[in-house]
Structure formats: structure tokens, C-alpha cells
C-alpha atoms as a PDB file:
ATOM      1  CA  UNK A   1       0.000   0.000   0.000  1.00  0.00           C
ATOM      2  CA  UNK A   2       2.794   2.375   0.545  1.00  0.00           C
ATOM      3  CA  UNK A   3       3.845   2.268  -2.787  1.00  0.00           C
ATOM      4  CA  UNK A   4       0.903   2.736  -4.203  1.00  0.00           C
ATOM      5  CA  UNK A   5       0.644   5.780  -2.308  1.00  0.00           C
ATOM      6  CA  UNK A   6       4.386   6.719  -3.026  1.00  0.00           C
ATOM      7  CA  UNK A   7       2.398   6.476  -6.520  1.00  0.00           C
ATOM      8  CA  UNK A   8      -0.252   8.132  -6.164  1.00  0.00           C
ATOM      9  CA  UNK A   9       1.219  11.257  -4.790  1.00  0.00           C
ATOM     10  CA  UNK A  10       4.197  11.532  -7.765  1.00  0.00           C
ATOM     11  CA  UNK A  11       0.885  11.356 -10.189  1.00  0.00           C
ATOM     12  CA  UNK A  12      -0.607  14.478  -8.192  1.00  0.00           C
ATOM     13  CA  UNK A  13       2.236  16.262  -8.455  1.00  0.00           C
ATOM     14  CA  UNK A  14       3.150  15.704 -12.308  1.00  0.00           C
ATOM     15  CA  UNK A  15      -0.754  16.513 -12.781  1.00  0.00           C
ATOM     16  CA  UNK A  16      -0.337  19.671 -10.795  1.00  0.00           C
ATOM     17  CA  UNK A  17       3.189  20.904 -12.807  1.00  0.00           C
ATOM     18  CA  UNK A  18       1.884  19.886 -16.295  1.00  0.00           C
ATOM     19  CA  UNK A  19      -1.836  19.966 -16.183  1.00  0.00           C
ATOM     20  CA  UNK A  20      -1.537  21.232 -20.156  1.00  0.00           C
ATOM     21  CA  UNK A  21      -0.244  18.374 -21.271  1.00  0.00           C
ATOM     22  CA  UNK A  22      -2.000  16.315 -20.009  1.00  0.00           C
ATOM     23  CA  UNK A  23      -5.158  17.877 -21.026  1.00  0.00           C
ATOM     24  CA  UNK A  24      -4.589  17.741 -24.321  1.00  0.00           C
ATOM     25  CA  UNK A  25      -2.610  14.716 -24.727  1.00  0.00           C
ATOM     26  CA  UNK A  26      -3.566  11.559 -23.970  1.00  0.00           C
ATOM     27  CA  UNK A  27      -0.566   9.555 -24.849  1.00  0.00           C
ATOM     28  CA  UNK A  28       0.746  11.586 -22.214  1.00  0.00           C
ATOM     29  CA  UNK A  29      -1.809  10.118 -19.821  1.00  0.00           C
ATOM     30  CA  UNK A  30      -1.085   6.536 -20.394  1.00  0.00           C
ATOM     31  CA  UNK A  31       2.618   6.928 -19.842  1.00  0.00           C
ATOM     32  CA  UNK A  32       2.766   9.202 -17.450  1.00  0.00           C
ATOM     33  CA  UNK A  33       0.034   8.312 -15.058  1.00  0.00           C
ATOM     34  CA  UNK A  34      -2.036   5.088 -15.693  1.00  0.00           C
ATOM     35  CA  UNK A  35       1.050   3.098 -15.826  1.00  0.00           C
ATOM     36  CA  UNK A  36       2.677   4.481 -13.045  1.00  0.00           C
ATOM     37  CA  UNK A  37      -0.413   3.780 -11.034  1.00  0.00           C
ATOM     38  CA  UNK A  38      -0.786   0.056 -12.318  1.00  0.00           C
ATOM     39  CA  UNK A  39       2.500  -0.349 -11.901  1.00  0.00           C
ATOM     40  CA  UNK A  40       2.132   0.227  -8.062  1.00  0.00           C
ATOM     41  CA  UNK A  41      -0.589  -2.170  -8.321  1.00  0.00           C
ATOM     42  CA  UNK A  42       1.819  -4.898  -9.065  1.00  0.00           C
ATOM     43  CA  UNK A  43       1.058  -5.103 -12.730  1.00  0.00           C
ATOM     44  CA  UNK A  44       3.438  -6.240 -15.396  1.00  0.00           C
ATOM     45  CA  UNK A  45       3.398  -2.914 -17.457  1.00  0.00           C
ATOM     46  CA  UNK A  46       5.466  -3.811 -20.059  1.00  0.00           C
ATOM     47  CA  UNK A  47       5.064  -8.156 -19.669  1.00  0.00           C
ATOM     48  CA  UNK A  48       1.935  -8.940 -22.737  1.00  0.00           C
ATOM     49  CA  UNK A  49       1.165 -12.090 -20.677  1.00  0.00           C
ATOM     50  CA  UNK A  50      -0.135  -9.385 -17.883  1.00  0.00           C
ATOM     51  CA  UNK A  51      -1.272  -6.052 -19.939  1.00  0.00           C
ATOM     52  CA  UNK A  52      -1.650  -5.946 -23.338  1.00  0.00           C
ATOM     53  CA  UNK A  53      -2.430  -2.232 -25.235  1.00  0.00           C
ATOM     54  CA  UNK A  54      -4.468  -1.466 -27.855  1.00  0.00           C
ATOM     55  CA  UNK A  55      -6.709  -4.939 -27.470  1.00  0.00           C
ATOM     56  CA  UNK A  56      -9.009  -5.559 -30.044  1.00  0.00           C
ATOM     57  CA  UNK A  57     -12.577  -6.130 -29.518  1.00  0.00           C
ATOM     58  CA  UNK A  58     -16.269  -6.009 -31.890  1.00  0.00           C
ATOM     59  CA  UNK A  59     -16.591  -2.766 -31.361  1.00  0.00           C
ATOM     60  CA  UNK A  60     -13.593  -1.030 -31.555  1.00  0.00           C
ATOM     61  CA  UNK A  61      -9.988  -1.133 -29.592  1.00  0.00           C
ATOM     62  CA  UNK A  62      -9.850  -0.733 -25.805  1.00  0.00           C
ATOM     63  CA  UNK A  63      -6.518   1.028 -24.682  1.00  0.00           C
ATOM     64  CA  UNK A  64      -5.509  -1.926 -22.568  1.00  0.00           C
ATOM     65  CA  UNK A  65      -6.643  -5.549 -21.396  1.00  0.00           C
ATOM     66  CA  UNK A  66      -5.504  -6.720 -17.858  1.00  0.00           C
ATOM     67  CA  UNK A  67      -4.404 -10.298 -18.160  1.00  0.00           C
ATOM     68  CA  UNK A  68      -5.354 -13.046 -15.016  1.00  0.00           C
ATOM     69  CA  UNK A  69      -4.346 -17.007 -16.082  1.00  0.00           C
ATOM     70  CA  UNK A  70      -4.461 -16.199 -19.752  1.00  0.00           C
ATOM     71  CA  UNK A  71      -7.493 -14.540 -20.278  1.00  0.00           C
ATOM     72  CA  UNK A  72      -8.562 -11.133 -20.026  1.00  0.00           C
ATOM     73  CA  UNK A  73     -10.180 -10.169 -16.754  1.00  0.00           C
ATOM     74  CA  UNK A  74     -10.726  -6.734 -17.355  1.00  0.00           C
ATOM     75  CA  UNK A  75     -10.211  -3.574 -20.183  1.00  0.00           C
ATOM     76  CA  UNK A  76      -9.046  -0.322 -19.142  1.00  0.00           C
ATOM     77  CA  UNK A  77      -9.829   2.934 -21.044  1.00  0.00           C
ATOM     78  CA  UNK A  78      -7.876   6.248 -21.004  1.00  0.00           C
ATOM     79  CA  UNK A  79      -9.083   9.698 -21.604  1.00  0.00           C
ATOM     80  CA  UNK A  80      -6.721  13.033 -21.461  1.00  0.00           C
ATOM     81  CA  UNK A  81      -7.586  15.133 -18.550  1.00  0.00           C
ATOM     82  CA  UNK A  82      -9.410  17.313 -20.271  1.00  0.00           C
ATOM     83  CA  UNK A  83     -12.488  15.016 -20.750  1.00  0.00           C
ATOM     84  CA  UNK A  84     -14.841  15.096 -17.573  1.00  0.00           C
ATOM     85  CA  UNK A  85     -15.127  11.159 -17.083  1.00  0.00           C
ATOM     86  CA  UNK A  86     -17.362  11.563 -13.978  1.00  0.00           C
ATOM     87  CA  UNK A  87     -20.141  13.614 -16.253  1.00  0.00           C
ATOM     88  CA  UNK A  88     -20.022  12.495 -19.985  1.00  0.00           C
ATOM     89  CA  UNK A  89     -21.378   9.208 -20.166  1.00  0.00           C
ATOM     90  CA  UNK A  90     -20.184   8.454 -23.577  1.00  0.00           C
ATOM     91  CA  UNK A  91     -16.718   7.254 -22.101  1.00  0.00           C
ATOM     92  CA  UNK A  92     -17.769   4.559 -19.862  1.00  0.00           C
ATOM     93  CA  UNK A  93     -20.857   3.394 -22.151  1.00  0.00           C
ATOM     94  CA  UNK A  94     -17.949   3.180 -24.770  1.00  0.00           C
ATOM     95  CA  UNK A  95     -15.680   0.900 -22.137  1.00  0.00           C
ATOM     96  CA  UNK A  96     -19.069  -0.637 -21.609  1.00  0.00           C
ATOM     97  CA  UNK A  97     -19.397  -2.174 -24.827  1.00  0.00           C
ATOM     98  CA  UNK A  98     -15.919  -3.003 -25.123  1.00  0.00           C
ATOM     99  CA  UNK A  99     -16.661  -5.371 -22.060  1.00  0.00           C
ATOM    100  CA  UNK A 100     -20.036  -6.616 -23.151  1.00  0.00           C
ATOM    101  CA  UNK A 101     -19.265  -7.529 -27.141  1.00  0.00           C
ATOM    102  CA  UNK A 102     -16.554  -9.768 -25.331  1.00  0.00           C
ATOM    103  CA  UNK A 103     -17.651 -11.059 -22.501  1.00  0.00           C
ATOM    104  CA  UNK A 104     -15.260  -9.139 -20.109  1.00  0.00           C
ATOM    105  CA  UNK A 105     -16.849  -8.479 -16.865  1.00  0.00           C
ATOM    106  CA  UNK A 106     -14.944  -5.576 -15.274  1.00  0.00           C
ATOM    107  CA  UNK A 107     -13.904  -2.118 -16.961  1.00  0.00           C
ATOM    108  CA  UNK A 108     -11.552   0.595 -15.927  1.00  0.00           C
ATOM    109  CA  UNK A 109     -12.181   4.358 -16.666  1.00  0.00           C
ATOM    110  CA  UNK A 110      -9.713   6.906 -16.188  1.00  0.00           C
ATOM    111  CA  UNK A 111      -8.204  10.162 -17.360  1.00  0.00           C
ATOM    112  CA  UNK A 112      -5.012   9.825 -14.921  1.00  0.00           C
ATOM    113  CA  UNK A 113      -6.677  11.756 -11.840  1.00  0.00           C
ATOM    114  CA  UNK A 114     -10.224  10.166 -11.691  1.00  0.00           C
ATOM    115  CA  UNK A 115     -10.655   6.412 -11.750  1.00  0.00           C
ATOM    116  CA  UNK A 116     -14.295   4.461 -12.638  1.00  0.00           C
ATOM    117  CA  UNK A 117     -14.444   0.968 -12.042  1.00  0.00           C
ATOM    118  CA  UNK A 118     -17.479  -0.922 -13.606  1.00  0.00           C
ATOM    119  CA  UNK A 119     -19.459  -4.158 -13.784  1.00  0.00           C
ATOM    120  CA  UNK A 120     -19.887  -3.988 -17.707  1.00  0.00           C
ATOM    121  CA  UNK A 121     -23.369  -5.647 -17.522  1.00  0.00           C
ATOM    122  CA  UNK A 122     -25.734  -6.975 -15.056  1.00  0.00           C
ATOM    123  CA  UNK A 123     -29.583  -7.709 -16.514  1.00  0.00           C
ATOM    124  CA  UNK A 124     -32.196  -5.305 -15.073  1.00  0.00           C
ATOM    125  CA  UNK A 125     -29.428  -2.947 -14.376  1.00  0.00           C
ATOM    126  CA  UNK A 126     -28.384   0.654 -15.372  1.00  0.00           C
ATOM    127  CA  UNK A 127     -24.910   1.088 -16.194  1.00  0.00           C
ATOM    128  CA  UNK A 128     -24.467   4.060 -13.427  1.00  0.00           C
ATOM    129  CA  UNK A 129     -25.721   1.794 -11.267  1.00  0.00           C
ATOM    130  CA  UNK A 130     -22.790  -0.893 -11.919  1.00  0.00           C
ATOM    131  CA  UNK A 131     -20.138   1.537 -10.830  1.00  0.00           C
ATOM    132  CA  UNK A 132     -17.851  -0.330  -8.282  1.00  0.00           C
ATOM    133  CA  UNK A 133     -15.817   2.835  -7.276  1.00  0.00           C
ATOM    134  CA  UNK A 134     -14.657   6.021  -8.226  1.00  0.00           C
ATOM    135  CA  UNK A 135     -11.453   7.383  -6.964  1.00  0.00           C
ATOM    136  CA  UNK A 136     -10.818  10.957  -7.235  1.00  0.00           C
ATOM    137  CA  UNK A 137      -6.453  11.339  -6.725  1.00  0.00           C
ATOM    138  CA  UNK A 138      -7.257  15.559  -6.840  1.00  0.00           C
ATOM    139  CA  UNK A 139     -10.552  15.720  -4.978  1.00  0.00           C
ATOM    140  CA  UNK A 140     -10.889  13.716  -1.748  1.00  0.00           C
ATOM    141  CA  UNK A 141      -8.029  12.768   0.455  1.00  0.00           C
ATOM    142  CA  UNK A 142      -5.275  10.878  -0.978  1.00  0.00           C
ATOM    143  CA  UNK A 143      -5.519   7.756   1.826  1.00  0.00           C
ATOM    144  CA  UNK A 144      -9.414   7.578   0.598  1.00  0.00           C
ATOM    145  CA  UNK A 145      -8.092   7.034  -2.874  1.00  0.00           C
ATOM    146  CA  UNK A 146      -5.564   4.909  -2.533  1.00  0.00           C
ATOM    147  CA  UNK A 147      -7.359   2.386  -0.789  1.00  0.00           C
ATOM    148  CA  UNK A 148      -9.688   1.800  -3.043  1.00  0.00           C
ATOM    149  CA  UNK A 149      -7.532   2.289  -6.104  1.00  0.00           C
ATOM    150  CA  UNK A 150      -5.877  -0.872  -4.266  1.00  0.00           C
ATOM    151  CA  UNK A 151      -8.713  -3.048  -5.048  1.00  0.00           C
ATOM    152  CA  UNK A 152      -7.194  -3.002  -8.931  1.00  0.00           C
ATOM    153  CA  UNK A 153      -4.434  -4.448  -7.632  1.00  0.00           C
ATOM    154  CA  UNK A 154      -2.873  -7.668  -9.346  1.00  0.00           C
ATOM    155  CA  UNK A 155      -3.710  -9.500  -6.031  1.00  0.00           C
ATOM    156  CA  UNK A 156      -6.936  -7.783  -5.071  1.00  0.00           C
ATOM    157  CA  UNK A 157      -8.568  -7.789  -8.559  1.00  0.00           C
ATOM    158  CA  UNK A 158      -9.760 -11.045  -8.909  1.00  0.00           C
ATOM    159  CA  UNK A 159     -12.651  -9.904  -5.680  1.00  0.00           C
ATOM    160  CA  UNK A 160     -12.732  -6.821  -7.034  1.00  0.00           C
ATOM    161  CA  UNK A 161     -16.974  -6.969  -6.491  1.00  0.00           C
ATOM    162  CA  UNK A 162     -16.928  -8.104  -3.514  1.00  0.00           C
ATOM    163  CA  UNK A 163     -14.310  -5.931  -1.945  1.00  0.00           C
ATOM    164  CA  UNK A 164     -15.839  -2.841  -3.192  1.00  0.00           C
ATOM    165  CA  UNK A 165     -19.349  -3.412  -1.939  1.00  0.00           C
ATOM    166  CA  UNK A 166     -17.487  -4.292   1.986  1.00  0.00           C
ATOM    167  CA  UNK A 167     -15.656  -1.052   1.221  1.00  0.00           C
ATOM    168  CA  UNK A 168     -19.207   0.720   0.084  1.00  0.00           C
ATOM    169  CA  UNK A 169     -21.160  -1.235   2.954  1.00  0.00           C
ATOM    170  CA  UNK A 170     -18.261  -0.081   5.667  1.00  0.00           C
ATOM    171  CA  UNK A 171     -19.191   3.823   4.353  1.00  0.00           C
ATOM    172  CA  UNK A 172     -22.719   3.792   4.445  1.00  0.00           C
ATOM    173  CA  UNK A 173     -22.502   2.493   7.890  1.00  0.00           C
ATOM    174  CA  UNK A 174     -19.652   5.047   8.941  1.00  0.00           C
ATOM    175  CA  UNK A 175     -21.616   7.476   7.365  1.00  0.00           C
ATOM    176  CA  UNK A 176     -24.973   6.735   9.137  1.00  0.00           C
ATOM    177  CA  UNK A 177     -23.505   6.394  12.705  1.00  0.00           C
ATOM    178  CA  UNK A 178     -21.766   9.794  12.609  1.00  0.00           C
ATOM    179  CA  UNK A 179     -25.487  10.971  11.465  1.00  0.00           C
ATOM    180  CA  UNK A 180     -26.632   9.682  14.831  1.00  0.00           C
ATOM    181  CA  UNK A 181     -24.028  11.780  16.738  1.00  0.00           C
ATOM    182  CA  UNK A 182     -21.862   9.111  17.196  1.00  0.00           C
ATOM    183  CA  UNK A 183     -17.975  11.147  16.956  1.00  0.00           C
ATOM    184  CA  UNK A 184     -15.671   9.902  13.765  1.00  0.00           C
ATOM    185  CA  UNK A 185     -12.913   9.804  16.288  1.00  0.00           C
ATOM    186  CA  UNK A 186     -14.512   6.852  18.425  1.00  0.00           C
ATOM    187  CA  UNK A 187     -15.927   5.222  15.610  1.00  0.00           C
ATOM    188  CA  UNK A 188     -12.315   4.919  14.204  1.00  0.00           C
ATOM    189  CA  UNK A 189     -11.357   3.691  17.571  1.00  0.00           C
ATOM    190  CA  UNK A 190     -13.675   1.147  17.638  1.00  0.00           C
ATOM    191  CA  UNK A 191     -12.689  -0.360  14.301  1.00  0.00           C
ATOM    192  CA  UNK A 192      -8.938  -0.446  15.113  1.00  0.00           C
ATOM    193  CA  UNK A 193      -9.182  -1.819  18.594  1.00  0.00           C
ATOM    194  CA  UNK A 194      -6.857  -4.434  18.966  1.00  0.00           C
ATOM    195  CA  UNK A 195      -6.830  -4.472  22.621  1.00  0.00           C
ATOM    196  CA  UNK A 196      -8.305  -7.552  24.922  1.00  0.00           C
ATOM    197  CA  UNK A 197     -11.449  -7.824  26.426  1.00  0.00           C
ATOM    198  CA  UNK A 198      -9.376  -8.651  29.654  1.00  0.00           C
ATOM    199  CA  UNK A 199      -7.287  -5.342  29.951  1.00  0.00           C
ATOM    200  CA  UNK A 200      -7.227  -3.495  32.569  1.00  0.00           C
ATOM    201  CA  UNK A 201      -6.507   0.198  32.543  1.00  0.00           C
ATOM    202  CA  UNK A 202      -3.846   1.467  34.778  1.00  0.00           C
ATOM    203  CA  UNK A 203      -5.879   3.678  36.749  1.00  0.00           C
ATOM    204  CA  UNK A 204      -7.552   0.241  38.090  1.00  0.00           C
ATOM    205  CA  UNK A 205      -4.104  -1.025  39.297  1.00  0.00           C
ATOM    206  CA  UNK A 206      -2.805  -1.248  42.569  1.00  0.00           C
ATOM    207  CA  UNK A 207       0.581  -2.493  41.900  1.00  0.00           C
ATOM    208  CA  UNK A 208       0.643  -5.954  43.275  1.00  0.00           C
ATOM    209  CA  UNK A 209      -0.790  -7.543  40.016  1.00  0.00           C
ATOM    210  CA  UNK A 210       1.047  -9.866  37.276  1.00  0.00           C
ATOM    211  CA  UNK A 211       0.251  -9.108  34.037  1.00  0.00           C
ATOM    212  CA  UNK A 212      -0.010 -11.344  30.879  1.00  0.00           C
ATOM    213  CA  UNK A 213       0.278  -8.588  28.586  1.00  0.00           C
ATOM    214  CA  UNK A 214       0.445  -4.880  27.749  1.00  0.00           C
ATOM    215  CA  UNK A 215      -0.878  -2.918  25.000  1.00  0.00           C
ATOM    216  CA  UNK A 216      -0.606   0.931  24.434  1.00  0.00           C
ATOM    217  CA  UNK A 217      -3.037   3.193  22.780  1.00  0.00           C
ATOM    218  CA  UNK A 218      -1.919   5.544  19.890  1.00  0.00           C
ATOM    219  CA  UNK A 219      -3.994   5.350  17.433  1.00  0.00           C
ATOM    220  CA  UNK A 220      -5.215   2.194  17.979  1.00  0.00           C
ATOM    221  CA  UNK A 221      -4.514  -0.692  20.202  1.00  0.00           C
ATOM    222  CA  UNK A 222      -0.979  -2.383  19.699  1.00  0.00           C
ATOM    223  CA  UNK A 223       0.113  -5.138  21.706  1.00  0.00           C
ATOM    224  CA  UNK A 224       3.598  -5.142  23.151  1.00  0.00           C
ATOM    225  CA  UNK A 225       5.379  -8.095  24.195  1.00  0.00           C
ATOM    226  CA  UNK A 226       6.575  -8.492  27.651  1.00  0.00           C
ATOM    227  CA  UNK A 227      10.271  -9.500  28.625  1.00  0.00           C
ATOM    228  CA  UNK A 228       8.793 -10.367  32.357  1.00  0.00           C
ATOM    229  CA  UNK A 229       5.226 -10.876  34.204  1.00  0.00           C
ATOM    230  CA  UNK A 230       5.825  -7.625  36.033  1.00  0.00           C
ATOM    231  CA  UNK A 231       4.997  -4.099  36.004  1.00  0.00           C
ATOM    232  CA  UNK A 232       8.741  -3.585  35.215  1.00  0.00           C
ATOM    233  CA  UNK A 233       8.571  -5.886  32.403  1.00  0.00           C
ATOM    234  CA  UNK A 234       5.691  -3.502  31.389  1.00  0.00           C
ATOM    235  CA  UNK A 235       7.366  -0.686  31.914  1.00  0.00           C
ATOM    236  CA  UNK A 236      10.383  -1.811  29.803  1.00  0.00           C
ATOM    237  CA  UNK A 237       8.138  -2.898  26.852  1.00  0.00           C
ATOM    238  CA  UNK A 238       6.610   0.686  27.042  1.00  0.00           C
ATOM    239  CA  UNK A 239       9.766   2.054  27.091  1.00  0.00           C
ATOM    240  CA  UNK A 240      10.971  -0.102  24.247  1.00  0.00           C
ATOM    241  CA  UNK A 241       7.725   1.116  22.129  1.00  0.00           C
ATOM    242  CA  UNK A 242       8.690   4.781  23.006  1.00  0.00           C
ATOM    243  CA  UNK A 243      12.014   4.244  21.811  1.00  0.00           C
ATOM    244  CA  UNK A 244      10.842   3.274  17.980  1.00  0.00           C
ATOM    245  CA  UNK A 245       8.506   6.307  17.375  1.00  0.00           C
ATOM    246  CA  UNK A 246      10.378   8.747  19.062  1.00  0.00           C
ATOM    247  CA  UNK A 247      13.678  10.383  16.973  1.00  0.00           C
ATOM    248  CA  UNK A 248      16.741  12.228  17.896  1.00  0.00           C
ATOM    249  CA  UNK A 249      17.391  13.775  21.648  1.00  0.00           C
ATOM    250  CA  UNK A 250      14.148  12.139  22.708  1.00  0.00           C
ATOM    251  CA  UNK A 251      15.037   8.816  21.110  1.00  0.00           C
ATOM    252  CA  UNK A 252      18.443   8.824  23.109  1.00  0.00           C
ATOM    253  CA  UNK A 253      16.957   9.958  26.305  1.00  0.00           C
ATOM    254  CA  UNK A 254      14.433   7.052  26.125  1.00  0.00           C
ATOM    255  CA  UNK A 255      17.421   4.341  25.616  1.00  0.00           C
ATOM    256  CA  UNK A 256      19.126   5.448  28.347  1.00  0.00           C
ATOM    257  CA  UNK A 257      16.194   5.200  30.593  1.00  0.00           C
ATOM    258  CA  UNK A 258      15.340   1.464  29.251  1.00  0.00           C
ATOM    259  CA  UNK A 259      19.075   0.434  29.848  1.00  0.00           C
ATOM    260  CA  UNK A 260      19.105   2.214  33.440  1.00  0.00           C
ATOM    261  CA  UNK A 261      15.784   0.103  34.283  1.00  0.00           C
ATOM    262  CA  UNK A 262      17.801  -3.433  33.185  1.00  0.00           C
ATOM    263  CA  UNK A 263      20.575  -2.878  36.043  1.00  0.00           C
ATOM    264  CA  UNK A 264      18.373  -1.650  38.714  1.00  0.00           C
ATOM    265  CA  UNK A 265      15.293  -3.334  40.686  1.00  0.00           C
ATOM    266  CA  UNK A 266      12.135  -1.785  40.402  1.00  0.00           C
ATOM    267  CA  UNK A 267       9.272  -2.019  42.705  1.00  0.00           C
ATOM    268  CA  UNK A 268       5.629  -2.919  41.708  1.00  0.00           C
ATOM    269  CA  UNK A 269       4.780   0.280  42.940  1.00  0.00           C
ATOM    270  CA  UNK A 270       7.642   2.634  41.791  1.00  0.00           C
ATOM    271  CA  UNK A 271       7.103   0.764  37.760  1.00  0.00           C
ATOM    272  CA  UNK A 272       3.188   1.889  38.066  1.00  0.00           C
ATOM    273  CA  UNK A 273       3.536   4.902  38.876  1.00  0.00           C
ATOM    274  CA  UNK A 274       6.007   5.648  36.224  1.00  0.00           C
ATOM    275  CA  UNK A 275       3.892   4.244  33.929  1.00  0.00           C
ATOM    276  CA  UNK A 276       0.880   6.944  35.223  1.00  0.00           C
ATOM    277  CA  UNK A 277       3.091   9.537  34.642  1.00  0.00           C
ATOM    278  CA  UNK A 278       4.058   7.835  31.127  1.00  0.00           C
ATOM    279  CA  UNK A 279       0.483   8.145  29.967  1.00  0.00           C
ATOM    280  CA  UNK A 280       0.410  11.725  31.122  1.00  0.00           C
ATOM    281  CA  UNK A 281       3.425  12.988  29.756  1.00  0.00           C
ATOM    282  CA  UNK A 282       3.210  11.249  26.333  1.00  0.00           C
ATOM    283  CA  UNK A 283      -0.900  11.142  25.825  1.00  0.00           C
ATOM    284  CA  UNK A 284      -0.932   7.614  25.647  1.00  0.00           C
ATOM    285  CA  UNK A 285      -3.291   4.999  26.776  1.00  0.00           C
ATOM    286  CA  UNK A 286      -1.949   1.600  28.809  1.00  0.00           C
ATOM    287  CA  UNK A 287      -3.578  -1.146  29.595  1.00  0.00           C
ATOM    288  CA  UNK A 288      -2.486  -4.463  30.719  1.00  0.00           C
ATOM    289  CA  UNK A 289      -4.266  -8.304  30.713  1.00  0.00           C
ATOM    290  CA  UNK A 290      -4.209 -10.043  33.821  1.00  0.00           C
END
């Protein structure tokens, strides 16, 4: 996923400095931008076994057919920037029949910065209606885009329905809860919680217990392995965690506070309320399993 937003970002950017070009010239596009992007999707841009351009079909050439155990899974169709993909239907009823007059299932829209995906046909069905996703790289926020630009990937593609409608289903619901009041902060929290059902925050603690684990809060639950049953061997996996996102001065300061804590003892009492003032100092969250 990184990549793909390492991607994602240089496409911005080139969009941004040469806009011109790329509104006029769609060769441009393809070179530039859509394979840049598919590359960071893991496809073969220049391997015919995986993408092949210019495919022919009944009705006309689509600019590119992605490739899955020999047969082509689904066409892609670029546009220069300057054509408005998200309001002129002609584009994706065009990639539409492409799909249909052979049997290809999936299409791919795009003029660089906005991306359609499509179930070519379903009976009963409008074609509007059939859109999987739309990913806007200029107009919504670049982690929003990426992750669903992510379900083109070589290894995502083949659920490429099914992934979209969780991703779909996940922001109706997200989208109906903050209706109701309910804060996007906490509902985040909620869905990255990693932390046991068993924890116990530290505020709860009297400083004769043994835990079984640790986990610190920041943003989201991780889980931190403990080198003793102790609240010293908490403390020193806290410590430990604080050492890998902190950097310079802070970073140094940290180690030399873990290393001082392996050559002394520590009481029960003296680790927890370290700890306390840990979770003050820092804004995190500690809880431990008993």
C-alpha cells in the first residue's frame, strides 16, 4: 500500500506541474500516469502475458486488457484530462461495450486523476448503477483514494466486487452512525481496537498484580510483548515502544532510561507509577491483561 501511495502522490504532483499536457494529450496520460499507477498495483506494465495495449474487440480497440491465467479479466480505457469522465457518459458506455461484445466483466475508466471501475453488464441494471468505485487522486483525500484504487491491484482484482461493496457497505454504515451523533474519532477507535477484552486500565491497578500482557493506545490498540510478568517488564516494553517512534534527543533519552531500568530493581509500585506519569506525559493509553 505504501507504494501505491508513493504512486499516487508523484501522479498528483506531475498533474499539478503539467496539467496542459495532459489535457490535451492523452498519450501523455497513459505513460505518465495510468502506468505508473498500475504499476504500483503490481502489474506487469510492459510483460503482454499481464497487460496488453491497444486490445481488439467487436466494437472497436480498448486502450488496454488486464491479463489473469491467460485470459482477459478486465479492459481499461484512457481519456486526457481534459475530458470530464465523472459527467459524460459516452466514455464509460464506450468501455461498456468493449466489455459486453466480449464477454469481459470488469472495466476501468480513467483520465489519470479520476478512476471508474465498472461491472460492464448486469440484466435489469443501469450502467451508473454498476459503478464499483470512483477514486478521485485531486478531490478527496489521498488515503481515501488509494485504498480503493488498491482493489485493482494484481492480487486484489480477482474480488474486485466483492471488496468494493465491503468497502461501500463499511461507508454507508460510517456514514450513518456519525449521522446519529456518534464522533468519527470513536468510531475509528472502535474499528482499530486491537486491545483484549481482559485489559485493565492502569488507573484500576494497585501495583501488586502480574500481568499477561500490555498494549498501548496511539492510534489504535498495539500489543507489546513483555520480557517479564511484572509491572517492570511492562514498563520496559513501554519504554521499548517509546524508543521506535520517538527520533533524535528524545530517542536517546528514552534508551538510556530502558538500559538504566535493566541494572536496577524496580518495585511494583515505583514501575506503576512511572507508567501513570508515562500516559500523562506522552498522551498515551496503557492497559495491561491479567
Amino acid at each position: 500500500m505504501e507504494g501505491l501511495r508513493k504512486a499516487a502522490s508523484r501522479v498528483k504532483l506531475k498533474i499539478k506541474s503539467h496539467r496542459g499536457l495532459y489535457v490535451k494529450n492523452e498519450e501523455a496520460v497513459k505513460q505518465h500516469l495510468i502506468g505508473e499507477i498500475f504499476q504500483a498495483l503490481g502489474w506487469d506494465w510492459n510483460n503482454p502475458e499481464e497487460v496488453r495495449p491497444e486490445e481488439r474487440t467487436e466494437d472497436g480497440r480498448a486502450d488496454y486488457a488486464l491479463i489473469l491465467d491467460g485470459e482477459v479479466f478486465a479492459y481499461v480505457e484512457a481519456k486526457n484530462l481534459g475530458v470530464n469522465v465523472l459527467k459524460r457518459d459516452e466514455p464509460l458506455r464506450q468501455l461498456a461495450r468493449y466489455c459486453f461484445n466480449s464477454g469481459v466483466r470488469y472495466g476501468v475508466l480513467t483520465n489519470g486523476a479520476v478512476w471508474i471501475a465498472v461491472k460492464a453488464f448486469e440484466e435489469g441494471s443501469r450502467l451508473r448503477d454498476r459503478v464499483l468505485f470512483t477514486a478521485d487522486l485531486e478531490n478527496e483525500p489521498l488515503e481515501k483514494a488509494v485504498l480503493k484504487l488498491s482493489l485493482l491491484s494484481k492480487d486484489r482484482i480477482r474480488d474486485l466486487e466483492r471488496l468494493a461493496s465491503l468497502l461501500r457497505a463499511l461507508e454507508l454504515s460510517f456514514s450513518g452512525l456519525r449521522r446519529e451523533g456518534y464522533p468519527g474519532e470513536a468510531l475509528v477507535e472502535y474499528l482499530l481496537s486491537g486491545e483484549s477484552p481482559g485489559a485493565v486500565p492502569l488507573t484500576e491497578l494497585t501495583g501488586k498484580e502480574r500481568p499477561r500482557a500490555a498494549y498501548v493506545h496511539d492510534n489504535g490498540w498495539k500489543l507489546l510483548p513483555l520480557p517479564e510478568r511484572s509491572l517492570r517488564g511492562v514498563l520496559l516494553a513501554v519504554l521499548l515502544y517509546l524508543e521506535k517512534t520517538s527520533q533524535g534527543y528524545e530517542r536517546e533519552e528514552v534508551r538510556k532510561a530502558y538500559e538504566h531500568l535493566l541494572r536496577v530493581p524496580v518495585s511494583q509500585e515505583t514501575a506503576l507509577e512511572v507508567l501513570r506519569r508515562i500516559e500523562e506525559e506522552k498522551g498515551l493509553r496503557i492497559s495491561v491483561e491479567l
